[in-house]
N, C-alpha and C. Protein backbone atom coordinates (compact mmCIF):
# COMPACT_ATOMS: atom_id res chain seq x y z
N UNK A 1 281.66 119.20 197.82
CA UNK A 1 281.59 119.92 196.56
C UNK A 1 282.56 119.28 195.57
N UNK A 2 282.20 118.96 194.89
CA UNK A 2 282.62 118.50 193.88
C UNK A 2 283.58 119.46 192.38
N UNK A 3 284.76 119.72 192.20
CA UNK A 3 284.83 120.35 191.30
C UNK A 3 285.34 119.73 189.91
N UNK A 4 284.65 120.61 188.77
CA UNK A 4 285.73 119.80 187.07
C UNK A 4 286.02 121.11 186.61
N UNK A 5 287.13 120.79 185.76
CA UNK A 5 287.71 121.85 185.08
C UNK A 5 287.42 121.22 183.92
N UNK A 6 286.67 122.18 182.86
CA UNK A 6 286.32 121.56 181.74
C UNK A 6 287.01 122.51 180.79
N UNK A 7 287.74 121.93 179.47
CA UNK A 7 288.87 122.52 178.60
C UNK A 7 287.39 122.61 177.25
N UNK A 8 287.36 123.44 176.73
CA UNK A 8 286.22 123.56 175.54
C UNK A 8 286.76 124.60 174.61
N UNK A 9 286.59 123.38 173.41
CA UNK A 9 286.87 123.97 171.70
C UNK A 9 285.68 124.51 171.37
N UNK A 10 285.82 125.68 170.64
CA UNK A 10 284.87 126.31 170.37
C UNK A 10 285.13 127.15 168.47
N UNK A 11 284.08 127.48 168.09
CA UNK A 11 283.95 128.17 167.24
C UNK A 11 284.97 129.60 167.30
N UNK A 12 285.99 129.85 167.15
CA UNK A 12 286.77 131.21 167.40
C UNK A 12 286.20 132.45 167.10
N UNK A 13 285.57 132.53 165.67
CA UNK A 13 284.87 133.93 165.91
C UNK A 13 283.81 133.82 166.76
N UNK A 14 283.09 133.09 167.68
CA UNK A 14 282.17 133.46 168.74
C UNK A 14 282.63 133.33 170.06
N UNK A 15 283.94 133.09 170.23
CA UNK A 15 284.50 132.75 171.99
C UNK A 15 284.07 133.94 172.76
N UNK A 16 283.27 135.21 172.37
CA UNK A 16 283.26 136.44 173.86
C UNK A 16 281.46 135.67 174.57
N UNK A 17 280.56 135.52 172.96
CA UNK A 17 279.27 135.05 173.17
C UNK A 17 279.52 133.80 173.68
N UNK A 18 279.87 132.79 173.48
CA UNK A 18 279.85 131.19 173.96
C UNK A 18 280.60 131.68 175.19
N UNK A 19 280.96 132.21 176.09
CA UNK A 19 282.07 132.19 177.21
C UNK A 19 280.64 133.03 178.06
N UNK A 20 280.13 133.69 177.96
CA UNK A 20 278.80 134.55 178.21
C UNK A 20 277.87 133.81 178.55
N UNK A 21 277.68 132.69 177.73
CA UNK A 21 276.27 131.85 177.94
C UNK A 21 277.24 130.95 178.96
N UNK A 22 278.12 130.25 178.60
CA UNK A 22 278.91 129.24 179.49
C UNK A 22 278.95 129.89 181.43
N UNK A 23 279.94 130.77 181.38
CA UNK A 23 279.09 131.48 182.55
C UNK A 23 278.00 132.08 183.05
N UNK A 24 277.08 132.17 182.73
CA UNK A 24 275.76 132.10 182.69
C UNK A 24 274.55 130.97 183.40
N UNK A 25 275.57 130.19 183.26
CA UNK A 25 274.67 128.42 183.77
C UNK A 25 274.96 128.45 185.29
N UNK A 26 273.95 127.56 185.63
CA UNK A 26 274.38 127.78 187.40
C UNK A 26 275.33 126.66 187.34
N UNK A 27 276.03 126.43 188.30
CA UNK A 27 276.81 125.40 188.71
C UNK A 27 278.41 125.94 187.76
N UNK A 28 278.06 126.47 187.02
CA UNK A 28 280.02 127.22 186.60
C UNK A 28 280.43 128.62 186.91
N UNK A 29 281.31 128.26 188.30
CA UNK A 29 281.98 129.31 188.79
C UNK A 29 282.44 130.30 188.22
N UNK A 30 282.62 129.88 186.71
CA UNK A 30 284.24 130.98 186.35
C UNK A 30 284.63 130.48 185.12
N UNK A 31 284.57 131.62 183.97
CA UNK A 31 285.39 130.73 182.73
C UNK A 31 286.18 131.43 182.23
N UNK A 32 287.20 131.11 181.76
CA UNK A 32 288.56 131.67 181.01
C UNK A 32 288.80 131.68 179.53
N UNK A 33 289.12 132.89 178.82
CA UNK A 33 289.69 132.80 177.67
C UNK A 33 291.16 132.46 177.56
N UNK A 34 291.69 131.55 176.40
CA UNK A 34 292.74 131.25 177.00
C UNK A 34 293.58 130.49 175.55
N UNK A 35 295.28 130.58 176.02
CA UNK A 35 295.74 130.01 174.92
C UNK A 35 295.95 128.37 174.68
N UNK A 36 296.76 128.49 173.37
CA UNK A 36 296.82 126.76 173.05
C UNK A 36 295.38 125.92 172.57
N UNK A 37 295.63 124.61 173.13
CA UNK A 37 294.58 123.71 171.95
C UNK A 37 293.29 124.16 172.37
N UNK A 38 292.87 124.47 173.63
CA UNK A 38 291.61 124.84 173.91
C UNK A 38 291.05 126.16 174.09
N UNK A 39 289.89 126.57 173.64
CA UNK A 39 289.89 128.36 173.36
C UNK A 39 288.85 128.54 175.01
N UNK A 40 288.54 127.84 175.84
CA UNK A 40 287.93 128.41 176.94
C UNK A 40 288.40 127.11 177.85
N UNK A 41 288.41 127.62 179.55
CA UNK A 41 288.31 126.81 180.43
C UNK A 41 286.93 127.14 181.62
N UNK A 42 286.74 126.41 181.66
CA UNK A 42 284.99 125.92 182.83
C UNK A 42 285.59 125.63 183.75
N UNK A 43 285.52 126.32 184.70
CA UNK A 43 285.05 126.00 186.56
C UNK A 43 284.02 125.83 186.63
N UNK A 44 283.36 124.39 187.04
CA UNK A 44 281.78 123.55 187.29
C UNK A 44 281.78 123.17 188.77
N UNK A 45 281.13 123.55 189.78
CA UNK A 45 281.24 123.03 190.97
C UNK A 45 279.79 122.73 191.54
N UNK A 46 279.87 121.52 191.76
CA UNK A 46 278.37 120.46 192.04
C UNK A 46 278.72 119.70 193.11
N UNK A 47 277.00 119.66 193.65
CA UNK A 47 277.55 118.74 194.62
C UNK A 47 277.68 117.27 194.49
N UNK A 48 276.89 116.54 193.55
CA UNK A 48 277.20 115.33 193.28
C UNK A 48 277.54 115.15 191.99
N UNK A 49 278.65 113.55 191.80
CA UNK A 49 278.84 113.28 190.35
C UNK A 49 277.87 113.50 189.15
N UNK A 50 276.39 113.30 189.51
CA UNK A 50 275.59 112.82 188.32
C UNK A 50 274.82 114.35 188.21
N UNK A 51 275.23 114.93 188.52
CA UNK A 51 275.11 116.82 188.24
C UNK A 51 276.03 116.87 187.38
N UNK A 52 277.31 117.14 187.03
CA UNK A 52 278.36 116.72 186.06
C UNK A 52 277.64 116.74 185.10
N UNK A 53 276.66 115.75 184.89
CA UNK A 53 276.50 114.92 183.36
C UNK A 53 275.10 116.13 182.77
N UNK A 54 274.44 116.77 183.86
CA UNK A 54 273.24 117.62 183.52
C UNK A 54 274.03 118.66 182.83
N UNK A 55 274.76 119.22 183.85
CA UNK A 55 275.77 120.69 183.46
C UNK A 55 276.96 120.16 181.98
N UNK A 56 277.62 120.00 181.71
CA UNK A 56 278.39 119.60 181.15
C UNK A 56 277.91 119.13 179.64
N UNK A 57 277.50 117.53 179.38
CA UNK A 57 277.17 117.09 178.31
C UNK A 57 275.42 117.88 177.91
N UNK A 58 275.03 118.17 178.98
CA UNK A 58 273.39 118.06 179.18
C UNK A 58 273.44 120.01 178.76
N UNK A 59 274.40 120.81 179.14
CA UNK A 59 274.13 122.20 178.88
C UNK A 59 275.12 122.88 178.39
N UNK A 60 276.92 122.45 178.33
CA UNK A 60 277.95 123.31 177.78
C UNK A 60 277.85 122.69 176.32
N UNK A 61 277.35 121.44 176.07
CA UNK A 61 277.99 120.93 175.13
C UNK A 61 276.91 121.47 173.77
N UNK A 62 275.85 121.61 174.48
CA UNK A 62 274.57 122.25 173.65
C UNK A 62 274.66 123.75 173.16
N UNK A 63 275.66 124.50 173.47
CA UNK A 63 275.32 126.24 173.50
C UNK A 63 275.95 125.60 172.03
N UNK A 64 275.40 126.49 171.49
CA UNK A 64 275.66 126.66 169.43
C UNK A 64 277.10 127.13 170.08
N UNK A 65 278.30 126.64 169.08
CA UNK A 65 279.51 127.13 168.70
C UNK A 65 280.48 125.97 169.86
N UNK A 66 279.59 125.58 170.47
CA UNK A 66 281.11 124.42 171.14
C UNK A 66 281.02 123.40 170.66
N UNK A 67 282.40 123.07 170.24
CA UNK A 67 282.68 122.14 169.13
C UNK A 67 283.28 120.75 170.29
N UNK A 68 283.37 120.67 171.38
CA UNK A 68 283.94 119.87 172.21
C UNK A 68 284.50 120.23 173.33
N UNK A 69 284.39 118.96 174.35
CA UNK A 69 285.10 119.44 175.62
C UNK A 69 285.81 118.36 176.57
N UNK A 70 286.38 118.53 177.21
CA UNK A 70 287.53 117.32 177.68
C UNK A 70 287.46 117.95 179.73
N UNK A 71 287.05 117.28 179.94
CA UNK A 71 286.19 117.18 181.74
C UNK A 71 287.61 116.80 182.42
N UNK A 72 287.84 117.07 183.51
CA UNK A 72 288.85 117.18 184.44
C UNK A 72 288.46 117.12 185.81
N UNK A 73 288.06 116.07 186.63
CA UNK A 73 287.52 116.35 188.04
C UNK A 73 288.38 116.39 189.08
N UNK A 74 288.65 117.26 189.56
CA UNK A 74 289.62 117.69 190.59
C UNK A 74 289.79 116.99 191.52
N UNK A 75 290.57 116.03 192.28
CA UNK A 75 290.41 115.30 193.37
C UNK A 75 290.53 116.09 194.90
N UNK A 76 291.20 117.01 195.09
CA UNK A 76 291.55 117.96 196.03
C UNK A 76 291.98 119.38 195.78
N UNK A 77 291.30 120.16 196.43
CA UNK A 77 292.38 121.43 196.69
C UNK A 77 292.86 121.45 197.45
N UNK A 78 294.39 121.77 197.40
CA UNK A 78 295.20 121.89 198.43
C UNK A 78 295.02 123.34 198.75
N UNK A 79 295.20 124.87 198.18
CA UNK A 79 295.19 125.58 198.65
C UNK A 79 294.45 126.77 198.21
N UNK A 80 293.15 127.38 198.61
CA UNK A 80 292.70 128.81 197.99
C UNK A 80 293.47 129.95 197.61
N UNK A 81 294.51 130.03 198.76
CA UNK A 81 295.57 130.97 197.98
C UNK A 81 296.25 130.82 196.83
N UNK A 82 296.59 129.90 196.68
CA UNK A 82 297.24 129.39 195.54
C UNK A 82 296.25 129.42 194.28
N UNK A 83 295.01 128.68 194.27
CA UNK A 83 294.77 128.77 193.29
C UNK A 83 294.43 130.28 192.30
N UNK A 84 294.23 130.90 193.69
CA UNK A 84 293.57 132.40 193.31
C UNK A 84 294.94 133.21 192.67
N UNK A 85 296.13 132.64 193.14
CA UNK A 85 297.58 133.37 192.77
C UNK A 85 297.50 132.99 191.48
N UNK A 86 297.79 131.60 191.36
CA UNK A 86 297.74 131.37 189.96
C UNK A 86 297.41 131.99 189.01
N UNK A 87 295.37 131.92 189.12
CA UNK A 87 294.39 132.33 188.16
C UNK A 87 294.71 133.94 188.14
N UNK A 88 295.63 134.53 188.59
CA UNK A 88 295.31 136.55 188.72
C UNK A 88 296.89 136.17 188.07
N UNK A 89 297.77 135.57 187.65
CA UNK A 89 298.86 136.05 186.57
C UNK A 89 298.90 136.80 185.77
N UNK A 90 299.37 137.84 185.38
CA UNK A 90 299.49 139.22 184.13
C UNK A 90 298.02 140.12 185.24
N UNK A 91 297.72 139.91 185.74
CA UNK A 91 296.34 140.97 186.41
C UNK A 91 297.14 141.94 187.13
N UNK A 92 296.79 143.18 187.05
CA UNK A 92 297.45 144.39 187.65
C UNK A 92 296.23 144.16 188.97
N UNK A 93 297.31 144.50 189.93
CA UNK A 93 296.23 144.50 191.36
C UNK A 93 295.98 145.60 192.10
């Protein structure tokens, strides 16, 4: 399995709709609203590289209101706990 973390600029008054359709697509796990230069983050998990290019350029980059996106392919996870600790910061449990 293959994973990218994709960072995507977007139109600001539409980030709840563009984050809706973005999770929506098969192959993205999980997307985040979020601060700093980029207004959403994409969890994409495929099984081969040239899936990447369908999902990504071929379907995030197309939803009306994303203005750009900057791809990140994960080389390893080291740990599920961890990442899941991370991603639940400020979350009441």
């Amino acid at each position: 399995m293959i994973t990218a973390i994709v960072l995507i600029k977007t139109s600001v008054d539409r980030i709840p709709e563009i984050a809706e359709s973005i999770a929506a697509l098969d192959s993205v796990s999980e997307v985040y609203s979020v601060t700093g230069t980029y207004d959403l983050i994409a969890l994409v998990r495929v099984a081969r590289h040239e899936n990447l290019a369908d999902i990504i350029p071929g379907r995030i980059s197309k939803i009306p209101g994303v203005e750009g996106t900057d791809t990140h392919v994960a080389f390893r996870t080291y740990s599920q706990h961890d990442l899941e600790a991370a991603f639940a910061i400020g979350l009441d449990a």
